[in-house]
PDB file of N, CA and C in Angstrom:
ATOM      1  N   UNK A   1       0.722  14.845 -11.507  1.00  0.00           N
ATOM      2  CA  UNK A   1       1.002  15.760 -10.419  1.00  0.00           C
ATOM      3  C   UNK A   1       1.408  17.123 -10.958  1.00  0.00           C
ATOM      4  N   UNK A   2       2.326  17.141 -12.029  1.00  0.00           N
ATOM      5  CA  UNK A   2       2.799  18.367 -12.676  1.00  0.00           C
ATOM      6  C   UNK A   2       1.477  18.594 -13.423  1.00  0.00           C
ATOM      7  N   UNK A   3       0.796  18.876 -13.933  1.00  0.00           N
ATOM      8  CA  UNK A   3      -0.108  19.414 -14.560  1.00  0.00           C
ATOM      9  C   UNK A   3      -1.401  19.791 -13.541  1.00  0.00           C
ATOM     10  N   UNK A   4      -1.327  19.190 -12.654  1.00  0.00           N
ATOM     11  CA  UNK A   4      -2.187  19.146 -11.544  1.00  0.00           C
ATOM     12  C   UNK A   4      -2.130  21.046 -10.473  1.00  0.00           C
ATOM     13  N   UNK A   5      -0.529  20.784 -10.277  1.00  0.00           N
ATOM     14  CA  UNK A   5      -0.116  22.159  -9.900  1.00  0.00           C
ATOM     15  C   UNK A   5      -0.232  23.083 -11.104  1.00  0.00           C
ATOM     16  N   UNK A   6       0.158  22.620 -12.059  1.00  0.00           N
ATOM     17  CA  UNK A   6      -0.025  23.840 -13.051  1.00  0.00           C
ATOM     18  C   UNK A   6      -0.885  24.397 -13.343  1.00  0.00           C
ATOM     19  N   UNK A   7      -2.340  23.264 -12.828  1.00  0.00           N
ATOM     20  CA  UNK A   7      -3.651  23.638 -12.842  1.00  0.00           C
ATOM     21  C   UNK A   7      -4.060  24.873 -12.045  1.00  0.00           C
ATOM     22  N   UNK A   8      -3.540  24.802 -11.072  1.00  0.00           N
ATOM     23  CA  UNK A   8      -3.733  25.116  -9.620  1.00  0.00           C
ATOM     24  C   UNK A   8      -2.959  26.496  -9.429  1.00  0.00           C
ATOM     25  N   UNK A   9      -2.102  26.343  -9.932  1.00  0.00           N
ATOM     26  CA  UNK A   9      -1.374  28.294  -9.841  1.00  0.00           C
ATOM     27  C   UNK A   9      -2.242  28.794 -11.564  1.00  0.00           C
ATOM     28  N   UNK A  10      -2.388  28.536 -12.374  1.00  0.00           N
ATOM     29  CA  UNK A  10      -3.275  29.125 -13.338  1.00  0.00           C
ATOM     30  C   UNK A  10      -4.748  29.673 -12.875  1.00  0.00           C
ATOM     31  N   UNK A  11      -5.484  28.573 -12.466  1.00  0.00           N
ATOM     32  CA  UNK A  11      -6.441  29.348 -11.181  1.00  0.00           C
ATOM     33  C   UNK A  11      -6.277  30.262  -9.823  1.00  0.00           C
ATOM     34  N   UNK A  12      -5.005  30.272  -9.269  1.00  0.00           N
ATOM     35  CA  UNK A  12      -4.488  31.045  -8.391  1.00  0.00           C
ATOM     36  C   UNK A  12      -4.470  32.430  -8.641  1.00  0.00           C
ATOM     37  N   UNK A  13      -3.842  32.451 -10.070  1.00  0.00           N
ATOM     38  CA  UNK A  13      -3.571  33.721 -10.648  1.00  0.00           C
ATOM     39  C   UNK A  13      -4.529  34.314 -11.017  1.00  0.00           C
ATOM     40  N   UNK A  14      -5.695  33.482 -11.432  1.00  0.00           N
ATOM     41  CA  UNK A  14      -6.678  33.964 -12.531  1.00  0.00           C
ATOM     42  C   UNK A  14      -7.670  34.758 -11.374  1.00  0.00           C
ATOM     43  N   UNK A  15      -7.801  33.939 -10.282  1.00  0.00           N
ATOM     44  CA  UNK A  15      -8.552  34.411  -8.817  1.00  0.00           C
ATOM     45  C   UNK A  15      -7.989  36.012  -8.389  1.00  0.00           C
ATOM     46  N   UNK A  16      -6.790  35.842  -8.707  1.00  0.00           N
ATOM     47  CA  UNK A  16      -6.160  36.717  -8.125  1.00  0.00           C
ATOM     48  C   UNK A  16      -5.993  38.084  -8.961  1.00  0.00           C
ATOM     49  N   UNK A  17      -6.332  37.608 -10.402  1.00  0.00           N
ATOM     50  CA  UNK A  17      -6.710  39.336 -11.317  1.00  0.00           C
ATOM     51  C   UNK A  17      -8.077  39.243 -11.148  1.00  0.00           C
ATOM     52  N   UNK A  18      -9.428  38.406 -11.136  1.00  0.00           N
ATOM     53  CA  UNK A  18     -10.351  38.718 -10.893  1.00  0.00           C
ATOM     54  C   UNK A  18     -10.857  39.720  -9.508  1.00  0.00           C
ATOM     55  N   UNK A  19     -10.396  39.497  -8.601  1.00  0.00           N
ATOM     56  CA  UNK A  19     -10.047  39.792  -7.204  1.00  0.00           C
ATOM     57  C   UNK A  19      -9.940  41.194  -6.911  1.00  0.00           C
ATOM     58  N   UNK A  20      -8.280  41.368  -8.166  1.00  0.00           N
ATOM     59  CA  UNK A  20      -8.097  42.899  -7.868  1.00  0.00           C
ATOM     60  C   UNK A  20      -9.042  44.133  -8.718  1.00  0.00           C
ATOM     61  N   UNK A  21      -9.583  43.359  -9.962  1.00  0.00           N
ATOM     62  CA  UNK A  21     -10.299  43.856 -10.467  1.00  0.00           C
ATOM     63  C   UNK A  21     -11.665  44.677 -10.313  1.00  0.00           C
ATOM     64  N   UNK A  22     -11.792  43.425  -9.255  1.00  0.00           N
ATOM     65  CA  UNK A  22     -13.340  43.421  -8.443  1.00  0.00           C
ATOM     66  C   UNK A  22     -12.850  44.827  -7.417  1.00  0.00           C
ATOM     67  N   UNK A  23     -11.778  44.541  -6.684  1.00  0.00           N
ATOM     68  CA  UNK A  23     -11.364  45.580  -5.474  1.00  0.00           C
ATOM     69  C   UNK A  23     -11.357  46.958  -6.496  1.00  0.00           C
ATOM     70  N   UNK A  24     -10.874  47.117  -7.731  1.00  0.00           N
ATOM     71  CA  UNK A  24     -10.335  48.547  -8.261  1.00  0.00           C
ATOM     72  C   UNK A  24     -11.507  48.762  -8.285  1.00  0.00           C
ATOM     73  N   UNK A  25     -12.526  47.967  -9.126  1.00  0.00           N
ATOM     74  CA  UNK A  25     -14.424  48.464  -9.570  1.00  0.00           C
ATOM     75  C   UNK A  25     -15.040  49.158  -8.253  1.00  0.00           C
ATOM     76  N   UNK A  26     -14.834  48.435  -7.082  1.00  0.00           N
ATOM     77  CA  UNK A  26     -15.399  49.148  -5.880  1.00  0.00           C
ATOM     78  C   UNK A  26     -14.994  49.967  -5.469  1.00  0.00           C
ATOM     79  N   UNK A  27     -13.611  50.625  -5.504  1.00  0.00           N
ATOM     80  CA  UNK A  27     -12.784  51.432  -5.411  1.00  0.00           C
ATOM     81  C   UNK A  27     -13.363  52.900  -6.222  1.00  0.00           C
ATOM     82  N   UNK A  28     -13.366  52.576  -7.564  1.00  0.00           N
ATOM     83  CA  UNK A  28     -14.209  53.224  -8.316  1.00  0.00           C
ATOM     84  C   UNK A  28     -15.634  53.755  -7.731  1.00  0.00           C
ATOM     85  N   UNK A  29     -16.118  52.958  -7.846  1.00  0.00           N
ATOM     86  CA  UNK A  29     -17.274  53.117  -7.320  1.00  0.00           C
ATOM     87  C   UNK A  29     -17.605  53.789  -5.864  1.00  0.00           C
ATOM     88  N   UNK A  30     -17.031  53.281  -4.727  1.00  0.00           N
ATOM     89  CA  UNK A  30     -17.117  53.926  -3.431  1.00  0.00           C
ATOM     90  C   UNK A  30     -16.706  55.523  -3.956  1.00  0.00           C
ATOM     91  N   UNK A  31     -15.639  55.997  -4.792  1.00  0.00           N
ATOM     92  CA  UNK A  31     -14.860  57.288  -4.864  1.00  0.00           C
ATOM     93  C   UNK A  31     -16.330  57.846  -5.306  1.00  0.00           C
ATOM     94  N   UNK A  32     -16.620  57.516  -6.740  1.00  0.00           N
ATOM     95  CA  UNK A  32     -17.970  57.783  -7.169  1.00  0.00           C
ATOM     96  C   UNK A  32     -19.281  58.486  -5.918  1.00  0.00           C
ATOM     97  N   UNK A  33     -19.617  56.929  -5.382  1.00  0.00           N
ATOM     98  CA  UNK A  33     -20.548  57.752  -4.677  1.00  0.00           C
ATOM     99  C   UNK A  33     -20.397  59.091  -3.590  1.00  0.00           C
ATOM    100  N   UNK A  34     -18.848  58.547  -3.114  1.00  0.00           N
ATOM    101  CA  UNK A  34     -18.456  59.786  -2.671  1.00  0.00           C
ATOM    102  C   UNK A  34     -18.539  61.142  -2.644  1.00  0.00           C
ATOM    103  N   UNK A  35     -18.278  60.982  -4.629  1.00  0.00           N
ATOM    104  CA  UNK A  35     -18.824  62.399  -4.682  1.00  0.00           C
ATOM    105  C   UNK A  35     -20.464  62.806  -5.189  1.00  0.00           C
ATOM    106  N   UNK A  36     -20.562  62.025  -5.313  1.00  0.00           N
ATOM    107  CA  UNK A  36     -22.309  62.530  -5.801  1.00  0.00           C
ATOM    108  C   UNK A  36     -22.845  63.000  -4.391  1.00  0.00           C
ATOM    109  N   UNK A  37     -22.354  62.055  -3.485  1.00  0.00           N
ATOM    110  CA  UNK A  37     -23.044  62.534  -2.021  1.00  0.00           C
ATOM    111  C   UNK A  37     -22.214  64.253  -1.788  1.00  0.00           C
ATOM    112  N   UNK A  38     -21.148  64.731  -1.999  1.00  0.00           N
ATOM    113  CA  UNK A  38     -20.915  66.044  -1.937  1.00  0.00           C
ATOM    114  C   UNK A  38     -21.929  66.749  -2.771  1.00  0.00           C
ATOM    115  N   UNK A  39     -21.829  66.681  -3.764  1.00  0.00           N
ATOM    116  CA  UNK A  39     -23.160  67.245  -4.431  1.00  0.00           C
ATOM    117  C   UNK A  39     -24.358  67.390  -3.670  1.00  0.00           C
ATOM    118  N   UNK A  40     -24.801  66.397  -3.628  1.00  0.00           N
ATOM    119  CA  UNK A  40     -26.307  65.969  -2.905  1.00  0.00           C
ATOM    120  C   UNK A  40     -26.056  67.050  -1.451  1.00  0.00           C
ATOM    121  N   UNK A  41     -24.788  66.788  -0.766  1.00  0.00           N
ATOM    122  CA  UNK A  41     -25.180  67.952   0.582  1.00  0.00           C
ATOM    123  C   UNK A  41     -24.553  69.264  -0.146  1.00  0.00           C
ATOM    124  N   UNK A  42     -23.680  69.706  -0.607  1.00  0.00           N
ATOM    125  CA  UNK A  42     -23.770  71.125  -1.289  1.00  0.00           C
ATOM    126  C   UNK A  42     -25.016  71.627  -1.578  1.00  0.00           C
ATOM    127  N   UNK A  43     -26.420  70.836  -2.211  1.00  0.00           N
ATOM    128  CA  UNK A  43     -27.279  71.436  -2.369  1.00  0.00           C
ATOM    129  C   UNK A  43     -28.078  71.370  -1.119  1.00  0.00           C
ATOM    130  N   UNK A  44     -28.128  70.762  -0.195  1.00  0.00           N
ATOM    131  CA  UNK A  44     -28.746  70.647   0.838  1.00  0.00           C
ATOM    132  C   UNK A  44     -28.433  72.175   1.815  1.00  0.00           C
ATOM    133  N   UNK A  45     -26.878  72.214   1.597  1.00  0.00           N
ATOM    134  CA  UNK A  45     -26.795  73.153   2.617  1.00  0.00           C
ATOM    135  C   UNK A  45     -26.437  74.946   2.198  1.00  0.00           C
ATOM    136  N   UNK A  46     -26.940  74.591   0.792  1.00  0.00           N
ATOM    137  CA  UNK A  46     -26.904  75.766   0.155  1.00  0.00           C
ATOM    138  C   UNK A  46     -25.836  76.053  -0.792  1.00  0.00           C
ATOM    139  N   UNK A  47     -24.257  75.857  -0.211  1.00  0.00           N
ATOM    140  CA  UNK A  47     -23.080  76.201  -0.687  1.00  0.00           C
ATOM    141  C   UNK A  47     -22.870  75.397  -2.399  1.00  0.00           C
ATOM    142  N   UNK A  48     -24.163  74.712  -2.844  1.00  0.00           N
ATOM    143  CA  UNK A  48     -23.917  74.565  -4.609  1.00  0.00           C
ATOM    144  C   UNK A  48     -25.347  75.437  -4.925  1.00  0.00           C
ATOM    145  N   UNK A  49     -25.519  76.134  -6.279  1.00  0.00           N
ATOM    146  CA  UNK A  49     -26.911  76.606  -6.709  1.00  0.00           C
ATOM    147  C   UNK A  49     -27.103  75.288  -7.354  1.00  0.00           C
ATOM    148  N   UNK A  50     -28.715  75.375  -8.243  1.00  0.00           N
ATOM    149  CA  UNK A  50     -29.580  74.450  -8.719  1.00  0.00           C
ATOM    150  C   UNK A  50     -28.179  73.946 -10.345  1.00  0.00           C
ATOM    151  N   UNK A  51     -28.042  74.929 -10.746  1.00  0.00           N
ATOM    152  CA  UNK A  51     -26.482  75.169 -12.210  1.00  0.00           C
ATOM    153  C   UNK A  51     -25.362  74.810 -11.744  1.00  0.00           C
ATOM    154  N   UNK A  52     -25.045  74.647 -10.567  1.00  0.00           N
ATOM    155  CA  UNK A  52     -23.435  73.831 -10.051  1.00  0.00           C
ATOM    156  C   UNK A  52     -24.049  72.683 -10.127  1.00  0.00           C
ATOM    157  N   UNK A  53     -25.060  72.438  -9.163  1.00  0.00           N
ATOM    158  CA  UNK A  53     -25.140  70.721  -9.185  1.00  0.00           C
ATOM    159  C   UNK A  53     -25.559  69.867 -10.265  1.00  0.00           C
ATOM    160  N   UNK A  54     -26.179  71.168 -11.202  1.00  0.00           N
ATOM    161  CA  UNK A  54     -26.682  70.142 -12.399  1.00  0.00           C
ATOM    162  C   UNK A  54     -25.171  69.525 -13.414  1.00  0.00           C
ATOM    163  N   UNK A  55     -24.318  70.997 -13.201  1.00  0.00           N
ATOM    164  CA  UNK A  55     -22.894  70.942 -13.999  1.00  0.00           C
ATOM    165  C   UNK A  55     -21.915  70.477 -13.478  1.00  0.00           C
ATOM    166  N   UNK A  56     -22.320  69.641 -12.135  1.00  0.00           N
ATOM    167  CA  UNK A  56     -21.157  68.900 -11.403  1.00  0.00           C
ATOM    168  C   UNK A  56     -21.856  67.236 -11.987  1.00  0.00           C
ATOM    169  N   UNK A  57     -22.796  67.237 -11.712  1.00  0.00           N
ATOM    170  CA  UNK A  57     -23.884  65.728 -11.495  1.00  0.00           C
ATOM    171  C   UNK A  57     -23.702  65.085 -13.613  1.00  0.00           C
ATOM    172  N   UNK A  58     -23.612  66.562 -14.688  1.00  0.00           N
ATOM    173  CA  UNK A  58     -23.647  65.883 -15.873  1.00  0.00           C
ATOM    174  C   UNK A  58     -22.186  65.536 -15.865  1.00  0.00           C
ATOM    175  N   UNK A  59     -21.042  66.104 -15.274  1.00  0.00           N
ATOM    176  CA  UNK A  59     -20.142  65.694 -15.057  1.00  0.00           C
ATOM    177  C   UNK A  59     -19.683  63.933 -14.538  1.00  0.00           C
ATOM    178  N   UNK A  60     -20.572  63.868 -13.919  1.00  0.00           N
ATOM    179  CA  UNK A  60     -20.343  62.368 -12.820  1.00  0.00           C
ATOM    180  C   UNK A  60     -20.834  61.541 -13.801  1.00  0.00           C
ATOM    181  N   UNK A  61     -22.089  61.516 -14.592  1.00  0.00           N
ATOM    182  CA  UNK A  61     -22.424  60.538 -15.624  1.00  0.00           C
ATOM    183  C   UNK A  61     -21.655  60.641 -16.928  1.00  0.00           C
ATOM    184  N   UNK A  62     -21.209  61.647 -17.430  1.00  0.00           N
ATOM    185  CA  UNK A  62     -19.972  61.772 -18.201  1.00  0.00           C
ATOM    186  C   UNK A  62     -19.067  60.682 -18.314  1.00  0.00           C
ATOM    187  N   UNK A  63     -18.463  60.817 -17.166  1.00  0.00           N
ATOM    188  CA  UNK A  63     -17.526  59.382 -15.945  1.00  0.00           C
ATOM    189  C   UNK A  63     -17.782  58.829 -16.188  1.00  0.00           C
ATOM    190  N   UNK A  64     -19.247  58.091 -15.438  1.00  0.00           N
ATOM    191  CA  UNK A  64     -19.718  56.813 -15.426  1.00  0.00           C
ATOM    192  C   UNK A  64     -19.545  55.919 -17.172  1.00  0.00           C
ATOM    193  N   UNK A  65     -20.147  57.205 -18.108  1.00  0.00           N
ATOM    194  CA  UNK A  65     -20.215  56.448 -19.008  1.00  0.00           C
ATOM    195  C   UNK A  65     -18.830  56.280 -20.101  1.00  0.00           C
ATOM    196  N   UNK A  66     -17.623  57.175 -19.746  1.00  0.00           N
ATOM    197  CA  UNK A  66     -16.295  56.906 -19.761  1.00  0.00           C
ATOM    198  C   UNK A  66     -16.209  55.544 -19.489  1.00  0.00           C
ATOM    199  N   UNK A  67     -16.430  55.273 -18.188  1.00  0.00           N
ATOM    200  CA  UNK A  67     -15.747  54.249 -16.795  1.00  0.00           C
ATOM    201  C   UNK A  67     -16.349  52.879 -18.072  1.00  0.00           C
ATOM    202  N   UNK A  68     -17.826  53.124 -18.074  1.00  0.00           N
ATOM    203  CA  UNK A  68     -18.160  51.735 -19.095  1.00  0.00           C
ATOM    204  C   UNK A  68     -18.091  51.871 -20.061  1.00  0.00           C
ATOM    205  N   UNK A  69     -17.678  52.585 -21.158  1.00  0.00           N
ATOM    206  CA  UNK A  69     -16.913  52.734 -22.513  1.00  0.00           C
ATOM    207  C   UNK A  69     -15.518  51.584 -22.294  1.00  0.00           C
ATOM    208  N   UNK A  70     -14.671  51.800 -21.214  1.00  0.00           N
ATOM    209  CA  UNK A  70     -13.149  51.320 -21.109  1.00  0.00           C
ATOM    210  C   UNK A  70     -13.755  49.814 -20.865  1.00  0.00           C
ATOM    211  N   UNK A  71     -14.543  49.988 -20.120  1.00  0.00           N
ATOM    212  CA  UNK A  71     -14.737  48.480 -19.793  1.00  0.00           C
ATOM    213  C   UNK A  71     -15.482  47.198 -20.473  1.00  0.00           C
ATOM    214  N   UNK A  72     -15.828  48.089 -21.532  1.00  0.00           N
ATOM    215  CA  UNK A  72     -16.692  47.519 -22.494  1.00  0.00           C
ATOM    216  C   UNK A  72     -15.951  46.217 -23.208  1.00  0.00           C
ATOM    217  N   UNK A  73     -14.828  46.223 -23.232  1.00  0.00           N
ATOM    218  CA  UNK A  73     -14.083  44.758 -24.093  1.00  0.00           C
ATOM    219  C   UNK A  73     -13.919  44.237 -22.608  1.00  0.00           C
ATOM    220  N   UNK A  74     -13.791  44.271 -21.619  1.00  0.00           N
ATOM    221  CA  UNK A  74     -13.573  43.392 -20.407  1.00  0.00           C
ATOM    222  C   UNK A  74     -11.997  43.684 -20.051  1.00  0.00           C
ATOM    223  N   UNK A  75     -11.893  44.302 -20.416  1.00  0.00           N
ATOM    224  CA  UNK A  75     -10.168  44.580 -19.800  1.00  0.00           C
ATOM    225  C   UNK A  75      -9.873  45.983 -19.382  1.00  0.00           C
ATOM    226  N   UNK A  76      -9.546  46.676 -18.256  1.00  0.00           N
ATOM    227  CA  UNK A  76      -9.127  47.883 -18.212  1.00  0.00           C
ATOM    228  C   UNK A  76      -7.725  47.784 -18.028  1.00  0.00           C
ATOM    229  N   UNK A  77      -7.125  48.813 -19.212  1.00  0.00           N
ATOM    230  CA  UNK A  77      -5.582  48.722 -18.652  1.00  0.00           C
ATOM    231  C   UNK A  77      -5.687  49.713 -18.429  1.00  0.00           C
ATOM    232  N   UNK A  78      -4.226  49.976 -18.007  1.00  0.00           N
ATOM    233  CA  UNK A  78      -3.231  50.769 -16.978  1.00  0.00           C
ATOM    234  C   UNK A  78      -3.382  52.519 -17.430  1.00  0.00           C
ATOM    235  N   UNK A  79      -3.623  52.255 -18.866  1.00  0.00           N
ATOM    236  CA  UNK A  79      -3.841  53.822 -19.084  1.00  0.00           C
ATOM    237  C   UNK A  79      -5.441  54.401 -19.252  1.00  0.00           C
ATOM    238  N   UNK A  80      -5.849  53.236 -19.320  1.00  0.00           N
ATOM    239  CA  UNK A  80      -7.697  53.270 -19.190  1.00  0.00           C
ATOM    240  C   UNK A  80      -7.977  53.733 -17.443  1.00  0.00           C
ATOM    241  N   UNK A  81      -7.025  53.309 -17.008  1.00  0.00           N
ATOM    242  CA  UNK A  81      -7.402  53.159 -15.338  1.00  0.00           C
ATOM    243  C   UNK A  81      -6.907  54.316 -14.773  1.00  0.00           C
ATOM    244  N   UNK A  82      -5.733  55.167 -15.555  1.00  0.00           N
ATOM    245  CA  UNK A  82      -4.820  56.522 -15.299  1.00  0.00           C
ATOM    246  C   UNK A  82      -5.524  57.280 -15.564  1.00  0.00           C
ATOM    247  N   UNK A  83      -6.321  57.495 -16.758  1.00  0.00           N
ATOM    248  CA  UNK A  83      -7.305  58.210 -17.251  1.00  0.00           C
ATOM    249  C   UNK A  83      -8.361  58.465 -16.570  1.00  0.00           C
ATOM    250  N   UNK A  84      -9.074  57.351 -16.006  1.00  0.00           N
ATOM    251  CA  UNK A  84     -10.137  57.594 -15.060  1.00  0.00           C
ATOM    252  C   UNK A  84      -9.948  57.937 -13.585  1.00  0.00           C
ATOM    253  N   UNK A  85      -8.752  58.000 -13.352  1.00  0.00           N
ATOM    254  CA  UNK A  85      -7.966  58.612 -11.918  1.00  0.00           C
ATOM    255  C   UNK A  85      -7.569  59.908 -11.928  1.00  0.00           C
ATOM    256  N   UNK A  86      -7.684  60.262 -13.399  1.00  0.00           N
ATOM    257  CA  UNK A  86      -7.016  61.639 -13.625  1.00  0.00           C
ATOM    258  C   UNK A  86      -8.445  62.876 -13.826  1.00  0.00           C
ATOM    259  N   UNK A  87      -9.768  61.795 -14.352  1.00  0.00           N
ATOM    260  CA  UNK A  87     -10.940  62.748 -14.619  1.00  0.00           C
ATOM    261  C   UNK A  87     -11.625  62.833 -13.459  1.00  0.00           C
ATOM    262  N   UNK A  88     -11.257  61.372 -12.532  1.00  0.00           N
ATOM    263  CA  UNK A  88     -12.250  61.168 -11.415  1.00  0.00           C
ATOM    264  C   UNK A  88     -11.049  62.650 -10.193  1.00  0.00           C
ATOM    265  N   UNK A  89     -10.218  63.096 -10.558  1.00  0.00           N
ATOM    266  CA  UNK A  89      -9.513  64.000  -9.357  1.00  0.00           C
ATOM    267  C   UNK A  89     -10.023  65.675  -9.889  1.00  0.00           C
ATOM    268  N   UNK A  90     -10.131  65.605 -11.704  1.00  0.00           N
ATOM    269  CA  UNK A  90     -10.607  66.641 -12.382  1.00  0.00           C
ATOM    270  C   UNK A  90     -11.838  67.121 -11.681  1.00  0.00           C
ATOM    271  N   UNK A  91     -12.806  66.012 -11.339  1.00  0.00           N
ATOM    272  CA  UNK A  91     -14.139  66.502 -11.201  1.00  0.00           C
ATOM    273  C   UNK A  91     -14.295  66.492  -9.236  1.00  0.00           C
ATOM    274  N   UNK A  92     -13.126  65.889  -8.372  1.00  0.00           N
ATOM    275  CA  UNK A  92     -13.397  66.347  -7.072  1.00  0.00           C
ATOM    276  C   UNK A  92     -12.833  67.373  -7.087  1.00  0.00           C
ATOM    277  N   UNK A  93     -12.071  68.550  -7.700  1.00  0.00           N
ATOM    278  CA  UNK A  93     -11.712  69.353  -7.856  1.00  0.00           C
ATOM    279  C   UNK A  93     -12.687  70.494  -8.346  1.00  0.00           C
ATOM    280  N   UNK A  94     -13.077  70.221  -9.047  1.00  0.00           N
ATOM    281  CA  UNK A  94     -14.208  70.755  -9.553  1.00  0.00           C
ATOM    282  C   UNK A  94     -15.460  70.909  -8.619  1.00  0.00           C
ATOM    283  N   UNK A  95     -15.743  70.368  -7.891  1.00  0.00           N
ATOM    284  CA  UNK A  95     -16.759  69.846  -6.836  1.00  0.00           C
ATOM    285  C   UNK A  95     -16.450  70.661  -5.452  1.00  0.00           C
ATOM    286  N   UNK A  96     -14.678  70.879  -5.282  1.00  0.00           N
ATOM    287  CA  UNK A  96     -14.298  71.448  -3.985  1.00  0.00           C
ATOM    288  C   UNK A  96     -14.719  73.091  -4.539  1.00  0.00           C
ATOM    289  N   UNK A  97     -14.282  73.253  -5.384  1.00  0.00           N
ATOM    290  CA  UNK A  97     -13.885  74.522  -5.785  1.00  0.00           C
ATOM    291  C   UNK A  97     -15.194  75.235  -5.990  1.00  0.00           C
ATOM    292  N   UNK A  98     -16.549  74.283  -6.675  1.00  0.00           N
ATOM    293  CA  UNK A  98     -17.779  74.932  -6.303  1.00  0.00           C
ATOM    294  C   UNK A  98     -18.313  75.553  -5.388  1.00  0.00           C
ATOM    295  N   UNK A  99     -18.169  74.137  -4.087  1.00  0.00           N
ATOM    296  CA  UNK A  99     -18.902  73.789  -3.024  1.00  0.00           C
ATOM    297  C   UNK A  99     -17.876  75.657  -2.299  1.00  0.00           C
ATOM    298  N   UNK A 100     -17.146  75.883  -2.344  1.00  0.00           N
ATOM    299  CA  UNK A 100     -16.115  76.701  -1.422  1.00  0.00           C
ATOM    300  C   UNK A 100     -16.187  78.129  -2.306  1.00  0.00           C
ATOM    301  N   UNK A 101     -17.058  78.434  -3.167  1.00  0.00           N
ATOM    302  CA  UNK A 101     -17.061  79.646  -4.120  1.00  0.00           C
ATOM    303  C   UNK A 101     -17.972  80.604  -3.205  1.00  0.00           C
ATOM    304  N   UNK A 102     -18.281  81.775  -3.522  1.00  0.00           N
ATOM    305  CA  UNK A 102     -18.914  82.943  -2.813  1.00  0.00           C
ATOM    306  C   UNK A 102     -20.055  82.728  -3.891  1.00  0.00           C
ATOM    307  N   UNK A 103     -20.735  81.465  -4.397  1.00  0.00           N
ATOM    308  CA  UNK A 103     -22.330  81.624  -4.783  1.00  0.00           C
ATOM    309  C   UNK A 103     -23.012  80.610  -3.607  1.00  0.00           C
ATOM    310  N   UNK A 104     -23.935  81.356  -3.433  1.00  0.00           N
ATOM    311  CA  UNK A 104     -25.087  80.342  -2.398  1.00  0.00           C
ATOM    312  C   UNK A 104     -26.214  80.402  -2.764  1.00  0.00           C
ATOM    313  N   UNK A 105     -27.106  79.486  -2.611  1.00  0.00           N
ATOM    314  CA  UNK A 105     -28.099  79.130  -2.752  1.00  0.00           C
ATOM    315  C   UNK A 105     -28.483  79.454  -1.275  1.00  0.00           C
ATOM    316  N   UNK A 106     -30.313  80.553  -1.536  1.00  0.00           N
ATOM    317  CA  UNK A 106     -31.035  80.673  -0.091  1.00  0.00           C
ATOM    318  C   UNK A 106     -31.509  79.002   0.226  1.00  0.00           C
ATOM    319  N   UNK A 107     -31.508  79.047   1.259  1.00  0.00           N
ATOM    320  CA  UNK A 107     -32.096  77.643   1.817  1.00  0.00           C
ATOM    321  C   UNK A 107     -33.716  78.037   2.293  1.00  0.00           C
ATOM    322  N   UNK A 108     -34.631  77.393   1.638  1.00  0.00           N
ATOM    323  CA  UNK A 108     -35.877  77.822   2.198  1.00  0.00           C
ATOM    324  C   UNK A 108     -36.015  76.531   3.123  1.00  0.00           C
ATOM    325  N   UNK A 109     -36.184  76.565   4.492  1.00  0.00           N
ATOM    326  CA  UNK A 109     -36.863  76.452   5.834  1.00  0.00           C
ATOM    327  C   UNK A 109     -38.129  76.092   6.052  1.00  0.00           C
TER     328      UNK A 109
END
């Protein structure tokens, strides 16, 4: 019976870092597409040129390939995960501050 439960909260737990892991990755990820889609309408509606979006977009794969560098041994810790919270705010920052600058792109019609 005792080893039985012990079984049973060891899988509890183990469910339960897989779980949050899974939630932070999508987390990641939803923020991600988030911003590529700012990009994608900045150029749509003029307010990025063809050189913002290319220098916002090498930016985002930059990330990405940060994001799977950390994750590459299977563990992200706490300062792997600070780090990528701190580049992923660097580059919506970067992204606002484009999108809101006095360069425009004509929109051809």
């Amino acid at each position: 019976m005792k080893t039985f439960l012990t079984n049973t909260l060891v899988a509890t737990v183990a469910a339960a870092c897989l779980t949050a892991g899974a939630a932070e990755a999508a987390g990641v990820n939803k923020r991600q597409a988030a911003q590529r889609e700012s990009i994608r309408a900045g150029v749509a509606d003029g307010s990025l040129t063809q050189r913002e979006a290319h220098r916002l977009g090498r930016q985002q794969v930059n990330f990405e390939r940060k994001e799977q560098r950390f994750r590459s041994d299977g563990e992200l810790t706490r300062r792997e995960r600070v780090n990528l919270q701190a580049t992923a705010d660097k580059n919506r920052a970067n992204i606002y501050r484009q999108r809101h600058d006095d360069q425009v792109r004509e929109i051809d019609e």
